[in-house]
PDB file of N, CA and C in Angstrom:
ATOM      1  N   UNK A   1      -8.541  39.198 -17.523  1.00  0.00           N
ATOM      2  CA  UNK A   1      -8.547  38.000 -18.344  1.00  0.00           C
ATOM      3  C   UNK A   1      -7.754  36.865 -17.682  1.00  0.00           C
ATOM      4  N   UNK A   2      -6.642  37.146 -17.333  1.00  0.00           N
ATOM      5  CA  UNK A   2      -5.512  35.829 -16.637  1.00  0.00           C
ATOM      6  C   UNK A   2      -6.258  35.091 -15.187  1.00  0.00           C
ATOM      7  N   UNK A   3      -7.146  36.058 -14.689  1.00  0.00           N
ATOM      8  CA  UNK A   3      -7.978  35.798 -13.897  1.00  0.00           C
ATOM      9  C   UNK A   3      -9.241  34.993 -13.758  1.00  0.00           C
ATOM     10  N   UNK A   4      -9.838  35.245 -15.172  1.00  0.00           N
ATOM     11  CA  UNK A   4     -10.603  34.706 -15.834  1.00  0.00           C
ATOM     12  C   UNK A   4     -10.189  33.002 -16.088  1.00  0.00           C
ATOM     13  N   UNK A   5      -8.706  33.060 -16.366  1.00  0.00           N
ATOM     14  CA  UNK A   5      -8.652  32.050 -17.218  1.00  0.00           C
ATOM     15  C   UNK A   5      -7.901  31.006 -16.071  1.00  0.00           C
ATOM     16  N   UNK A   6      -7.801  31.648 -14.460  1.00  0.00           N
ATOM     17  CA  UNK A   6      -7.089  30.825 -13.183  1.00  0.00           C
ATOM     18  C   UNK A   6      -8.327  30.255 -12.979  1.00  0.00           C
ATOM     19  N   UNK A   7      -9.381  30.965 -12.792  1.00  0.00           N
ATOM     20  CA  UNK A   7     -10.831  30.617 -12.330  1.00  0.00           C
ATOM     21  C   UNK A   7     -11.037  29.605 -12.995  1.00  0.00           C
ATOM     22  N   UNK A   8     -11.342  29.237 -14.299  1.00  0.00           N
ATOM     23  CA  UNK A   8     -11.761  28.328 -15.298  1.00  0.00           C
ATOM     24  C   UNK A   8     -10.723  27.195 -15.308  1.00  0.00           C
ATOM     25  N   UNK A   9      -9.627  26.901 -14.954  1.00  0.00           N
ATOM     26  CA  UNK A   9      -8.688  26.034 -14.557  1.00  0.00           C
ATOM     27  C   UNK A   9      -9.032  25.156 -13.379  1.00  0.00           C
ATOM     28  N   UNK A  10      -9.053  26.142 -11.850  1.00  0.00           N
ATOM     29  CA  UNK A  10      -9.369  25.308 -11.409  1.00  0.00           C
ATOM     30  C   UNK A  10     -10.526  24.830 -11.661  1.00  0.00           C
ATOM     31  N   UNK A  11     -11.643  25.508 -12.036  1.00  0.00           N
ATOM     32  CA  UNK A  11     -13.382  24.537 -11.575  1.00  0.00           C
ATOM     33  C   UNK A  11     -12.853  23.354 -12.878  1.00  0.00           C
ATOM     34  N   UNK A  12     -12.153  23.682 -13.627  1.00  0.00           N
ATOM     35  CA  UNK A  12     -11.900  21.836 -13.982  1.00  0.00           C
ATOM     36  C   UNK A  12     -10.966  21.055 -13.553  1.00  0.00           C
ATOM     37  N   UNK A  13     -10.167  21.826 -12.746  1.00  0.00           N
ATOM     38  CA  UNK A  13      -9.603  20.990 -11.582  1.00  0.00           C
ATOM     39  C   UNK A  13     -10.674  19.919 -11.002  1.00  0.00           C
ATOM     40  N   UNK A  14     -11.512  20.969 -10.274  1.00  0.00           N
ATOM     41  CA  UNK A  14     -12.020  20.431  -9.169  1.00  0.00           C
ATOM     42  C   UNK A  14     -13.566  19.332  -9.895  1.00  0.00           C
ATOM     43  N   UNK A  15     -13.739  19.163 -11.352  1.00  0.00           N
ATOM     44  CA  UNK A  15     -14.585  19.092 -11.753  1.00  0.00           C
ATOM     45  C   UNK A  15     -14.063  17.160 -12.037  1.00  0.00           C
ATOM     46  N   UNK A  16     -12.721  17.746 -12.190  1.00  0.00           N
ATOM     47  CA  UNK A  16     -11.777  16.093 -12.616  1.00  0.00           C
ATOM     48  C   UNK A  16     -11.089  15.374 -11.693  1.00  0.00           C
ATOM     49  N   UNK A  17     -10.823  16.123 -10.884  1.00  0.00           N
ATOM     50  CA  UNK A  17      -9.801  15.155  -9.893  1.00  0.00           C
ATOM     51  C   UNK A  17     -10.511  14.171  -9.392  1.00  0.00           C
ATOM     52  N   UNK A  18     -11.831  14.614  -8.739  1.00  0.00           N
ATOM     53  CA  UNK A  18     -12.481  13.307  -7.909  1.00  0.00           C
ATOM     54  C   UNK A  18     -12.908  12.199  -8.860  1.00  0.00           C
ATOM     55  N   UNK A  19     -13.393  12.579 -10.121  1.00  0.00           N
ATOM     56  CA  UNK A  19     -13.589  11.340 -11.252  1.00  0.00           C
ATOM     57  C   UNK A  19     -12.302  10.612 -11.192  1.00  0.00           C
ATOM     58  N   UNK A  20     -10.818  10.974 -11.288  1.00  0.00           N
ATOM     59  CA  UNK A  20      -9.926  10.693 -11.602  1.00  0.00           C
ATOM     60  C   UNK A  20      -9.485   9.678 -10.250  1.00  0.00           C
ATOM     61  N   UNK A  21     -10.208  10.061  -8.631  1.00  0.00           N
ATOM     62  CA  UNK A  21      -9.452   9.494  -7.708  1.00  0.00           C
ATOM     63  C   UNK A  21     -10.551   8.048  -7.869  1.00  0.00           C
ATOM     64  N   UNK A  22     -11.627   8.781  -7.886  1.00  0.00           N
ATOM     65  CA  UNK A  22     -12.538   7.302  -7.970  1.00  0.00           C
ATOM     66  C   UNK A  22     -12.188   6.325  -8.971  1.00  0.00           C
ATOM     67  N   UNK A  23     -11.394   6.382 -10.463  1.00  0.00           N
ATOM     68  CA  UNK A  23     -11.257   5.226 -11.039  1.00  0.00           C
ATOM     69  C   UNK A  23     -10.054   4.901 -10.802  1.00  0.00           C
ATOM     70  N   UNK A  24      -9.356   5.242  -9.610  1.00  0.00           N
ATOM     71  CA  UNK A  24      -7.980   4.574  -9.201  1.00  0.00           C
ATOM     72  C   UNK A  24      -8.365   3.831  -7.785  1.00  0.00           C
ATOM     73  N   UNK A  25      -9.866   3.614  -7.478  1.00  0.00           N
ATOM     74  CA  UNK A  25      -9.875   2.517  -6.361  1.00  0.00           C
ATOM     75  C   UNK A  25     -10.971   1.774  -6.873  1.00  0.00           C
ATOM     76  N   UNK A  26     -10.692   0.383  -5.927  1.00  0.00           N
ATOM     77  CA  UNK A  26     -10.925  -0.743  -6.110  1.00  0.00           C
ATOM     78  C   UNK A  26     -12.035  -1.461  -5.034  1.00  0.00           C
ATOM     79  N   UNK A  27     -12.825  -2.266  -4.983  1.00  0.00           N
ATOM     80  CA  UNK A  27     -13.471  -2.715  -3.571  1.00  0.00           C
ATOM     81  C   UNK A  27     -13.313  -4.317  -3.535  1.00  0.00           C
ATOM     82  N   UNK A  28     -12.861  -4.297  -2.289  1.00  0.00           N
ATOM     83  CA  UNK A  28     -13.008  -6.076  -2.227  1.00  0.00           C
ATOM     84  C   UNK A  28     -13.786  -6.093  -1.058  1.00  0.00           C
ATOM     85  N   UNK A  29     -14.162  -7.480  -0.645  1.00  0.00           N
ATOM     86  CA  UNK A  29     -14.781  -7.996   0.603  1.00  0.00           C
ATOM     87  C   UNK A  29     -14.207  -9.021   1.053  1.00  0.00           C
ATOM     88  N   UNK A  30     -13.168  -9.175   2.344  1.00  0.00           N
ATOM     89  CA  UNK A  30     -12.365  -9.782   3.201  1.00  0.00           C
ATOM     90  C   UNK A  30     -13.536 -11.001   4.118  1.00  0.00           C
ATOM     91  N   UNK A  31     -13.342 -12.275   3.892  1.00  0.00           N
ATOM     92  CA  UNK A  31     -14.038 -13.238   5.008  1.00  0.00           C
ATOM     93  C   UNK A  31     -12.952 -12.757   6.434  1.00  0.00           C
ATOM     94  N   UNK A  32     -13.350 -12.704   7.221  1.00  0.00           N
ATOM     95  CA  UNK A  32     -12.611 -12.676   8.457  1.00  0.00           C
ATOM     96  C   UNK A  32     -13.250 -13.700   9.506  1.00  0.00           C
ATOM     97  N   UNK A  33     -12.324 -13.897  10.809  1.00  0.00           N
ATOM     98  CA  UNK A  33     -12.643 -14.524  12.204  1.00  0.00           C
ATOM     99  C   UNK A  33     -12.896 -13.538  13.184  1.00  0.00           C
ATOM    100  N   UNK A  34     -13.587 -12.621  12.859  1.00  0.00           N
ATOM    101  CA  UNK A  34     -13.710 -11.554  13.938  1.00  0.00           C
ATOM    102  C   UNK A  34     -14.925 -11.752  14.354  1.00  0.00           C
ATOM    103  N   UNK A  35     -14.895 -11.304  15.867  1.00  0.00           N
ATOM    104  CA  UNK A  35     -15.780 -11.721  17.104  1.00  0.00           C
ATOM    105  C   UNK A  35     -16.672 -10.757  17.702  1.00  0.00           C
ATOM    106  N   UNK A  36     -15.912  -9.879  17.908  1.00  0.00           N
ATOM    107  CA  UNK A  36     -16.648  -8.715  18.636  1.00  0.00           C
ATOM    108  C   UNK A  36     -16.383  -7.456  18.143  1.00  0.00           C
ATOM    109  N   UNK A  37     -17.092  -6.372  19.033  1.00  0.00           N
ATOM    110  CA  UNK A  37     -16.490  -4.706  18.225  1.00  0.00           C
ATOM    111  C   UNK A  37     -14.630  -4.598  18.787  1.00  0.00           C
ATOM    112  N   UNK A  38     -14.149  -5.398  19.486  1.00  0.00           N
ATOM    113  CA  UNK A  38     -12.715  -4.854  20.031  1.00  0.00           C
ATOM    114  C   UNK A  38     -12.243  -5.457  18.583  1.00  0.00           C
ATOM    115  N   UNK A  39     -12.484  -6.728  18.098  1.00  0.00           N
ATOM    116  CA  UNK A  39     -11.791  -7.362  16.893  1.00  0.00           C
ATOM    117  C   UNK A  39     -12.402  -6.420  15.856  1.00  0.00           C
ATOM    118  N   UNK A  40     -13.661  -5.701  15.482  1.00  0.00           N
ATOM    119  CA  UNK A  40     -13.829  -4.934  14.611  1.00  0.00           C
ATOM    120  C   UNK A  40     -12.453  -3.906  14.242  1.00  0.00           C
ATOM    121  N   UNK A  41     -12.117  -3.110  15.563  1.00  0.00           N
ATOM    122  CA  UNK A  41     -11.963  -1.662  15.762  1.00  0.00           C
ATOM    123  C   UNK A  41     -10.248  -2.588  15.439  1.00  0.00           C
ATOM    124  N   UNK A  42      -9.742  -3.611  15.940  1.00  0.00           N
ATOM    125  CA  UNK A  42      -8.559  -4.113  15.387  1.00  0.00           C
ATOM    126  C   UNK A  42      -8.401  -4.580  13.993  1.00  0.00           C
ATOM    127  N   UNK A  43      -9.141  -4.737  13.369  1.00  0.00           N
ATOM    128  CA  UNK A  43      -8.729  -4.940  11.701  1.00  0.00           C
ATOM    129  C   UNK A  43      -9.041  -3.875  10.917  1.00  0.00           C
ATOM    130  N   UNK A  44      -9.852  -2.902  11.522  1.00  0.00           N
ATOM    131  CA  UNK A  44     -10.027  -1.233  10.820  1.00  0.00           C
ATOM    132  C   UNK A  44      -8.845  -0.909  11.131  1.00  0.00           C
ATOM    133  N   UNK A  45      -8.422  -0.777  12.277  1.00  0.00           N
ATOM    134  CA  UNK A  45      -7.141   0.621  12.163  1.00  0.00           C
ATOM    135  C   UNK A  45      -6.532  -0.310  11.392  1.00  0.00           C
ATOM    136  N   UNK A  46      -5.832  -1.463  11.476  1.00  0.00           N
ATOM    137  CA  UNK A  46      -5.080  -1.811  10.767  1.00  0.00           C
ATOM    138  C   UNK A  46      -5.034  -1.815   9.415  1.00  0.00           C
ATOM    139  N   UNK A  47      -6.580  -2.113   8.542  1.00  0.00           N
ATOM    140  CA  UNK A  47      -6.406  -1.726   7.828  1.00  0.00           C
ATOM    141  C   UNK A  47      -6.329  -0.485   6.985  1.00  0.00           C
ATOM    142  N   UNK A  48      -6.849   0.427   7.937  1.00  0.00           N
ATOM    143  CA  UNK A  48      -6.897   1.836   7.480  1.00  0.00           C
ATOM    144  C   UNK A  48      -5.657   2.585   7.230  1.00  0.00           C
ATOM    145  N   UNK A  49      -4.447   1.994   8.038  1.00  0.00           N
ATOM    146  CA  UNK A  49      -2.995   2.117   8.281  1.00  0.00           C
ATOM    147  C   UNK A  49      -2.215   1.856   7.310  1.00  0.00           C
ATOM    148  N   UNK A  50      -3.031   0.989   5.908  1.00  0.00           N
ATOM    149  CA  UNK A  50      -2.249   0.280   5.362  1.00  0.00           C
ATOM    150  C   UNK A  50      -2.312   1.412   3.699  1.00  0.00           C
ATOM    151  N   UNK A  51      -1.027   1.330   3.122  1.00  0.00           N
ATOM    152  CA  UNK A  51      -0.764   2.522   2.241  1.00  0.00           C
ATOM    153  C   UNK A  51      -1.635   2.107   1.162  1.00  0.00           C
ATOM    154  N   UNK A  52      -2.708   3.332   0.874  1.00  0.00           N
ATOM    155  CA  UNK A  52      -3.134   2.719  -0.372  1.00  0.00           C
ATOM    156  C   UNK A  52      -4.438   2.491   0.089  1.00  0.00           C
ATOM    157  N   UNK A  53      -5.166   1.977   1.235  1.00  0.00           N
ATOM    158  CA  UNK A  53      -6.345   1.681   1.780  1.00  0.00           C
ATOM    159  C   UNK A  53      -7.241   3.441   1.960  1.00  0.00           C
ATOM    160  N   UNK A  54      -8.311   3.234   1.328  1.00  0.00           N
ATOM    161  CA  UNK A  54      -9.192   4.938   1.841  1.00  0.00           C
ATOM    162  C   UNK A  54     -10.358   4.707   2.515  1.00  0.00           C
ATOM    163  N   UNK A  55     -10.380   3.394   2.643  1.00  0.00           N
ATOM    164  CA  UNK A  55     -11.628   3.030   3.635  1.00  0.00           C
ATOM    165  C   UNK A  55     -12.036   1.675   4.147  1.00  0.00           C
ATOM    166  N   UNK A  56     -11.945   1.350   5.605  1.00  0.00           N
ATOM    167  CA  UNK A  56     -12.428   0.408   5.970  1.00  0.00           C
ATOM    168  C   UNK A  56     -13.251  -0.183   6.955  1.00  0.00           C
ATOM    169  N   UNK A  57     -14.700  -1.154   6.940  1.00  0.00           N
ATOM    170  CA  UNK A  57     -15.310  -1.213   7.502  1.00  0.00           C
ATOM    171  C   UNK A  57     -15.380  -2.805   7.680  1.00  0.00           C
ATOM    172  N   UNK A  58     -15.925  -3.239   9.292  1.00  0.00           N
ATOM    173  CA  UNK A  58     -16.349  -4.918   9.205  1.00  0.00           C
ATOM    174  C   UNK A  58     -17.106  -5.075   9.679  1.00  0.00           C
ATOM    175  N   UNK A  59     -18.085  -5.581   8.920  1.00  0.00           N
ATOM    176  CA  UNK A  59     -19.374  -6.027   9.775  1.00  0.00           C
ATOM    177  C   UNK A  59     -19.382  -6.977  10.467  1.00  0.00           C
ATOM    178  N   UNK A  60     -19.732  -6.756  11.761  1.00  0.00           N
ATOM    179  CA  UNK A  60     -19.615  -8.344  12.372  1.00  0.00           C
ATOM    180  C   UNK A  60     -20.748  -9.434  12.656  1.00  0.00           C
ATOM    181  N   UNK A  61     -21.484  -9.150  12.078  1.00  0.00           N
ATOM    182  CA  UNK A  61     -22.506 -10.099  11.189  1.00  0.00           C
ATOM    183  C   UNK A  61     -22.181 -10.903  10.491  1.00  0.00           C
ATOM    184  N   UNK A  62     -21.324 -10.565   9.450  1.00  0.00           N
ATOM    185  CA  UNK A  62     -20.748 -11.699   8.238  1.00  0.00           C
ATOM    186  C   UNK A  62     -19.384 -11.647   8.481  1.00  0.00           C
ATOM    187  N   UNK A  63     -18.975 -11.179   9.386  1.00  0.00           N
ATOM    188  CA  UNK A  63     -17.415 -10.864   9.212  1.00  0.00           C
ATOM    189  C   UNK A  63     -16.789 -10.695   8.283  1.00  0.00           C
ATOM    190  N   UNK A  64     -17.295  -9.943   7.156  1.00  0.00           N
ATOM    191  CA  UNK A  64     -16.914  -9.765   5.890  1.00  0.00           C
ATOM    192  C   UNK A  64     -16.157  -7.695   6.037  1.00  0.00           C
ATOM    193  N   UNK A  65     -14.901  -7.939   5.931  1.00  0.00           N
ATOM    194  CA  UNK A  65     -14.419  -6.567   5.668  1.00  0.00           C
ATOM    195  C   UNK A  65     -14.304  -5.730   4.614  1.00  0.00           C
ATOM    196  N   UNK A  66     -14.929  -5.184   4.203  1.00  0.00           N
ATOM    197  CA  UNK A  66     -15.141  -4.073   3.044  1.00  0.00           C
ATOM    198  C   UNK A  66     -14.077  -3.134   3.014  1.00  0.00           C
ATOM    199  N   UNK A  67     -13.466  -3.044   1.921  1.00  0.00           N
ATOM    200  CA  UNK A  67     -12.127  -2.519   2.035  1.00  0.00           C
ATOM    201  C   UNK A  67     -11.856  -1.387   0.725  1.00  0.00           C
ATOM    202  N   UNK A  68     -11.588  -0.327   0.672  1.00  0.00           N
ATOM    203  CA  UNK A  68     -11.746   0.333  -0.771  1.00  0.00           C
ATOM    204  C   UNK A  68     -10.487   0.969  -0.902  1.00  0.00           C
ATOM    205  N   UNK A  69      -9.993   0.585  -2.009  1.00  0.00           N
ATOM    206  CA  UNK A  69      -8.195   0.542  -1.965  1.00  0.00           C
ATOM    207  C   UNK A  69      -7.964   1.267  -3.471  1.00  0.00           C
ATOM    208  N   UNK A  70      -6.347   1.738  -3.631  1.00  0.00           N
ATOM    209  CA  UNK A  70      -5.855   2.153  -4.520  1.00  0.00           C
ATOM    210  C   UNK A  70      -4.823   0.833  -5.112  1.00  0.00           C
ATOM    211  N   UNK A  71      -5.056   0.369  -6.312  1.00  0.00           N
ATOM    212  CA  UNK A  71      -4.659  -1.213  -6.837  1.00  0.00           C
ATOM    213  C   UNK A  71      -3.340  -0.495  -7.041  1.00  0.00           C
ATOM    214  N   UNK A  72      -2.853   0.555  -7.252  1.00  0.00           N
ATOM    215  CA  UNK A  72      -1.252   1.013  -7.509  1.00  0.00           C
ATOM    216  C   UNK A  72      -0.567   1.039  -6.513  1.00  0.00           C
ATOM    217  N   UNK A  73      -1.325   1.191  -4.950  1.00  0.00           N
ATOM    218  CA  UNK A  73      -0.241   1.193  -3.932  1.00  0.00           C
ATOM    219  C   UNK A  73      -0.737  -0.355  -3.139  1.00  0.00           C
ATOM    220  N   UNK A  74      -1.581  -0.914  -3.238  1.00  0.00           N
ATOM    221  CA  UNK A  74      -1.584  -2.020  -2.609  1.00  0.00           C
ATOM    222  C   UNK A  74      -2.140  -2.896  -3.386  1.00  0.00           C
ATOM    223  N   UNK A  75      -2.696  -4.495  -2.621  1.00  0.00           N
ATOM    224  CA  UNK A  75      -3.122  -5.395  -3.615  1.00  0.00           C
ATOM    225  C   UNK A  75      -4.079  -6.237  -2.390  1.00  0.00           C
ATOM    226  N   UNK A  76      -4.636  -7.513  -2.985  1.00  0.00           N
ATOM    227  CA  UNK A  76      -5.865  -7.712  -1.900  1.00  0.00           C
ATOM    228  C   UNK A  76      -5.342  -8.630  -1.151  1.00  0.00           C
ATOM    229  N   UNK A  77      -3.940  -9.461  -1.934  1.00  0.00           N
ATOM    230  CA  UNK A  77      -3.032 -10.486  -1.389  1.00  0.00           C
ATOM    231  C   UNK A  77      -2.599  -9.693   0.170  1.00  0.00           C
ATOM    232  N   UNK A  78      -1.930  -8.337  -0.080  1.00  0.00           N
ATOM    233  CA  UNK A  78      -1.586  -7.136   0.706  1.00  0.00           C
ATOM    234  C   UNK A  78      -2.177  -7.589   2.138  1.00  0.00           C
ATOM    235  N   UNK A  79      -3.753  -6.743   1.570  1.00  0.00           N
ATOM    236  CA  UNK A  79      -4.750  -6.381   2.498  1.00  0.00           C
ATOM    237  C   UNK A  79      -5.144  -7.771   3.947  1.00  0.00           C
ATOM    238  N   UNK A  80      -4.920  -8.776   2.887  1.00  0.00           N
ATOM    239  CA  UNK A  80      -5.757  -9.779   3.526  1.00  0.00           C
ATOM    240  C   UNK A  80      -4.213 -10.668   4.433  1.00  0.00           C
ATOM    241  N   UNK A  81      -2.950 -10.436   3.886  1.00  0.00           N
ATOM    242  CA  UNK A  81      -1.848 -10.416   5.224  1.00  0.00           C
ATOM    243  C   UNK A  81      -2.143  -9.200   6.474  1.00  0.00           C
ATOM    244  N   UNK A  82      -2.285  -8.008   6.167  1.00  0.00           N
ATOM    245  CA  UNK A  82      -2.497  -7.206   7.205  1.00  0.00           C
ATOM    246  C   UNK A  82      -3.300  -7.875   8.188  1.00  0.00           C
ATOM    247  N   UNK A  83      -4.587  -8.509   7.653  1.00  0.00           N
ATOM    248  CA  UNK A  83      -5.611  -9.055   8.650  1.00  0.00           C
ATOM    249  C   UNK A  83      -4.880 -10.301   9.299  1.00  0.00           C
ATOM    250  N   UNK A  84      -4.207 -11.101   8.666  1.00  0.00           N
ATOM    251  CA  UNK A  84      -3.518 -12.121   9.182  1.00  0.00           C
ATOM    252  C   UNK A  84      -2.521 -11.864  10.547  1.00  0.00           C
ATOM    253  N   UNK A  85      -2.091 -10.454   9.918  1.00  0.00           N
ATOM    254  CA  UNK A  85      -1.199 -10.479  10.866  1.00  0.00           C
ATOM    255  C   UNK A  85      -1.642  -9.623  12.154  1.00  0.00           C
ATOM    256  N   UNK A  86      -2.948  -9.709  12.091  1.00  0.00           N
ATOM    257  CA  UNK A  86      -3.133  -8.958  13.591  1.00  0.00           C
ATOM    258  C   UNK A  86      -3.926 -10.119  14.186  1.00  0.00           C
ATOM    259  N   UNK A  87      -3.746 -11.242  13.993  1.00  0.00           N
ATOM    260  CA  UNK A  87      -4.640 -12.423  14.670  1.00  0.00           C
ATOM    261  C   UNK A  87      -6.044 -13.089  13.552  1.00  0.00           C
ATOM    262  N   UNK A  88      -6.221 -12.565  12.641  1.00  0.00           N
ATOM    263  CA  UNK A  88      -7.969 -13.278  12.184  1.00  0.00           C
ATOM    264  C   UNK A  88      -7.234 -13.515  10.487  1.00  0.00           C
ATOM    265  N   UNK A  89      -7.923 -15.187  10.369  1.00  0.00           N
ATOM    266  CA  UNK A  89      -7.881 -15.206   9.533  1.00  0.00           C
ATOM    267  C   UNK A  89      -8.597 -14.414   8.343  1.00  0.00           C
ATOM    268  N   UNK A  90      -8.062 -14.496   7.089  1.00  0.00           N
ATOM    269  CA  UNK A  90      -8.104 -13.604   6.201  1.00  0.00           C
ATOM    270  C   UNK A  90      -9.093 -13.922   4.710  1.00  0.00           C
ATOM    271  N   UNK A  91      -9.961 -14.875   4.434  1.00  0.00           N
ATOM    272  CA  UNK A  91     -10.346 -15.388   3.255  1.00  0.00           C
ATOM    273  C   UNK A  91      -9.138 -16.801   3.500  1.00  0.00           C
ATOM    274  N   UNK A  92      -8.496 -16.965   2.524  1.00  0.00           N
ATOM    275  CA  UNK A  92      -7.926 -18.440   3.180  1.00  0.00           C
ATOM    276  C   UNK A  92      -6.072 -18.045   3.428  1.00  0.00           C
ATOM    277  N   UNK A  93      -5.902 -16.963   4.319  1.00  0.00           N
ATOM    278  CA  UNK A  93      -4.777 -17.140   4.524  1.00  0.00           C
ATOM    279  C   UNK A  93      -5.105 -17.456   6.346  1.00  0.00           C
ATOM    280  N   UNK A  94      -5.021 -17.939   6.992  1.00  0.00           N
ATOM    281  CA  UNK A  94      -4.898 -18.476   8.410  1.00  0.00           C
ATOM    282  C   UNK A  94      -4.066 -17.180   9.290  1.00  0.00           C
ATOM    283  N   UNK A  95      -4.569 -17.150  10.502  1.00  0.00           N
ATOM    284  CA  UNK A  95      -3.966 -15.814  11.328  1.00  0.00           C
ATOM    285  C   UNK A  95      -2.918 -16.205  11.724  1.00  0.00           C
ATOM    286  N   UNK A  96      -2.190 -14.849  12.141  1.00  0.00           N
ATOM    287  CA  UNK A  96      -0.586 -15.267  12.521  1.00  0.00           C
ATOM    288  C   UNK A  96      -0.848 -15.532  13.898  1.00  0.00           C
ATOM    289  N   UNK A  97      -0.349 -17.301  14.202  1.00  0.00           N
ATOM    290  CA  UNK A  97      -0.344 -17.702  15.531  1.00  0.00           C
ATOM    291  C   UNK A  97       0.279 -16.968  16.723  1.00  0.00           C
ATOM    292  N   UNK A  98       1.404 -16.002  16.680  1.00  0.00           N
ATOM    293  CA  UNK A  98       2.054 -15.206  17.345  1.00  0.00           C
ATOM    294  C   UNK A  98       1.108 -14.100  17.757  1.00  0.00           C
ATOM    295  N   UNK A  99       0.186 -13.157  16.605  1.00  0.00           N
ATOM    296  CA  UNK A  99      -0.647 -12.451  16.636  1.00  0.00           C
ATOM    297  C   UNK A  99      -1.860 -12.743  17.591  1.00  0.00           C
ATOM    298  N   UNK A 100      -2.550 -14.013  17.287  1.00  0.00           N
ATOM    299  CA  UNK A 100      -3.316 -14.331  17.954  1.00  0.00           C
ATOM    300  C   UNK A 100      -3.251 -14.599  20.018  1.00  0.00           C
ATOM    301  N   UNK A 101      -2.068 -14.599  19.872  1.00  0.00           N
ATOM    302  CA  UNK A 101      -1.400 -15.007  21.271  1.00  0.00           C
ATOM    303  C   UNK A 101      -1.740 -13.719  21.706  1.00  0.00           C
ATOM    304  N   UNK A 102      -1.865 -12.485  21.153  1.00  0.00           N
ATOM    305  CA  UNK A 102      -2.116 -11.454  21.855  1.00  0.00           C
ATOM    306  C   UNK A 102      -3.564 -11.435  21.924  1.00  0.00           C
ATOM    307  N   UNK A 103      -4.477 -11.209  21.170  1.00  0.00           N
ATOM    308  CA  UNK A 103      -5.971 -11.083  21.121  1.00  0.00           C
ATOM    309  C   UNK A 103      -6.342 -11.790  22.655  1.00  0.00           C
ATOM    310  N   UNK A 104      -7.244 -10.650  23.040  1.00  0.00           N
ATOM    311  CA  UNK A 104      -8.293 -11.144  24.249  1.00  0.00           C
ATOM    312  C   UNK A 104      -9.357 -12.366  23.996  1.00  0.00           C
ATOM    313  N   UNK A 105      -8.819 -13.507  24.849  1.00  0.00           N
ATOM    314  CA  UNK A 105     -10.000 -14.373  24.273  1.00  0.00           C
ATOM    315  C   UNK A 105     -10.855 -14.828  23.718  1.00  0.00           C
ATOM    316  N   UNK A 106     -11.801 -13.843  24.034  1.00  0.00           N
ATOM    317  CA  UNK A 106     -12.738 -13.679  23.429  1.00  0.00           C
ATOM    318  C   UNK A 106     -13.205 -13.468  21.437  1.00  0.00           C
ATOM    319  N   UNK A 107     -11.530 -12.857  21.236  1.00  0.00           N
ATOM    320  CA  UNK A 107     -11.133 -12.337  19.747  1.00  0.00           C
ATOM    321  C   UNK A 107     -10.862 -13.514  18.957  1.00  0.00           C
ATOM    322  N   UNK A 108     -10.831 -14.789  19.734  1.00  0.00           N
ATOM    323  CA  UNK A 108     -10.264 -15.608  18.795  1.00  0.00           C
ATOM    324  C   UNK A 108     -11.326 -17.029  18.045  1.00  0.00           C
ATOM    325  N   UNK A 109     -11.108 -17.154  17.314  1.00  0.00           N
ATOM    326  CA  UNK A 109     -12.159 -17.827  16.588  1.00  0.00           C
ATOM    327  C   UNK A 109     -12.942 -18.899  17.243  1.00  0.00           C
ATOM    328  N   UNK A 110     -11.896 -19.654  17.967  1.00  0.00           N
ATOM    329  CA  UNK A 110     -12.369 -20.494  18.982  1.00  0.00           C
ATOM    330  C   UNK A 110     -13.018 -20.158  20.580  1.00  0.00           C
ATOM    331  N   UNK A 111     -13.077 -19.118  20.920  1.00  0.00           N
ATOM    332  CA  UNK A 111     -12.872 -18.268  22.690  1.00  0.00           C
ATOM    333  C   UNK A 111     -11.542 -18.456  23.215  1.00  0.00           C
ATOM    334  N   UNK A 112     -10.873 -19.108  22.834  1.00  0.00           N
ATOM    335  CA  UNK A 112      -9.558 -19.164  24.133  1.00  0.00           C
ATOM    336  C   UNK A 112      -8.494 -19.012  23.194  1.00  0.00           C
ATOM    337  N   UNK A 113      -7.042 -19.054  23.622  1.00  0.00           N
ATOM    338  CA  UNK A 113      -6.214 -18.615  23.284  1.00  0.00           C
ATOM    339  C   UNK A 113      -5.361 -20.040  22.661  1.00  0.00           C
ATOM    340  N   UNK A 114      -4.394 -20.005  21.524  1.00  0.00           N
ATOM    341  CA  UNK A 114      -3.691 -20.749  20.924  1.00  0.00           C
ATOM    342  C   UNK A 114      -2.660 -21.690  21.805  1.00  0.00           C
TER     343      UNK A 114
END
């Protein structure tokens, strides 16, 4: 019976948790200045790095970053400094000029460097 009744615990464990993780995230879509796949693969890790983030992708078509977050550990104000601060602007926060000084030419909104 106690066996019975570990079994039946978890499968509603496992029946609730993922309902439970999915209504604790959020999706936004980031405008960015990103250029190429090197500026892609630089605002993913970064944002993937960031606490609270469970997924991130940028198309560089629209330069729009798709971002799917937990609103208790981060926020989109958050998200969209992270992008700032690795060089590309963010929706309307402007990139960090210091940041950008690093990006390969090519990464920067204009081709050349600040």
């Amino acid at each position: 019976m106690k066996y019975l009744s570990i079994l039946i615990t978890a499968l509603i464990f496992a029946v609730v948790t993922p309902q439970k993780a999915a209504a604790q995230s959020e999706e936004i879509y980031i405008q960015t200045t990103a250029q190429c796949q090197e500026c892609k693969d630089i605002i993913e890790k970064a944002l993937i790095n960031e606490k609270g983030v469970r997924f991130a992708e940028l198309d560089i078509k629209t330069k729009k970053a798709k971002v799917i977050y937990n609103p208790k550990k981060t926020t989109p104000e958050q998200l969209r400094v992270v992008i700032s601060k690795v060089g590309y602007d963010a929706d309307e926060i402007p990139a960090d000029p210091e940041a950008v000084k690093r990006l390969s030419p090519c990464c920067t909104k204009d081709g050349h460097k600040m």
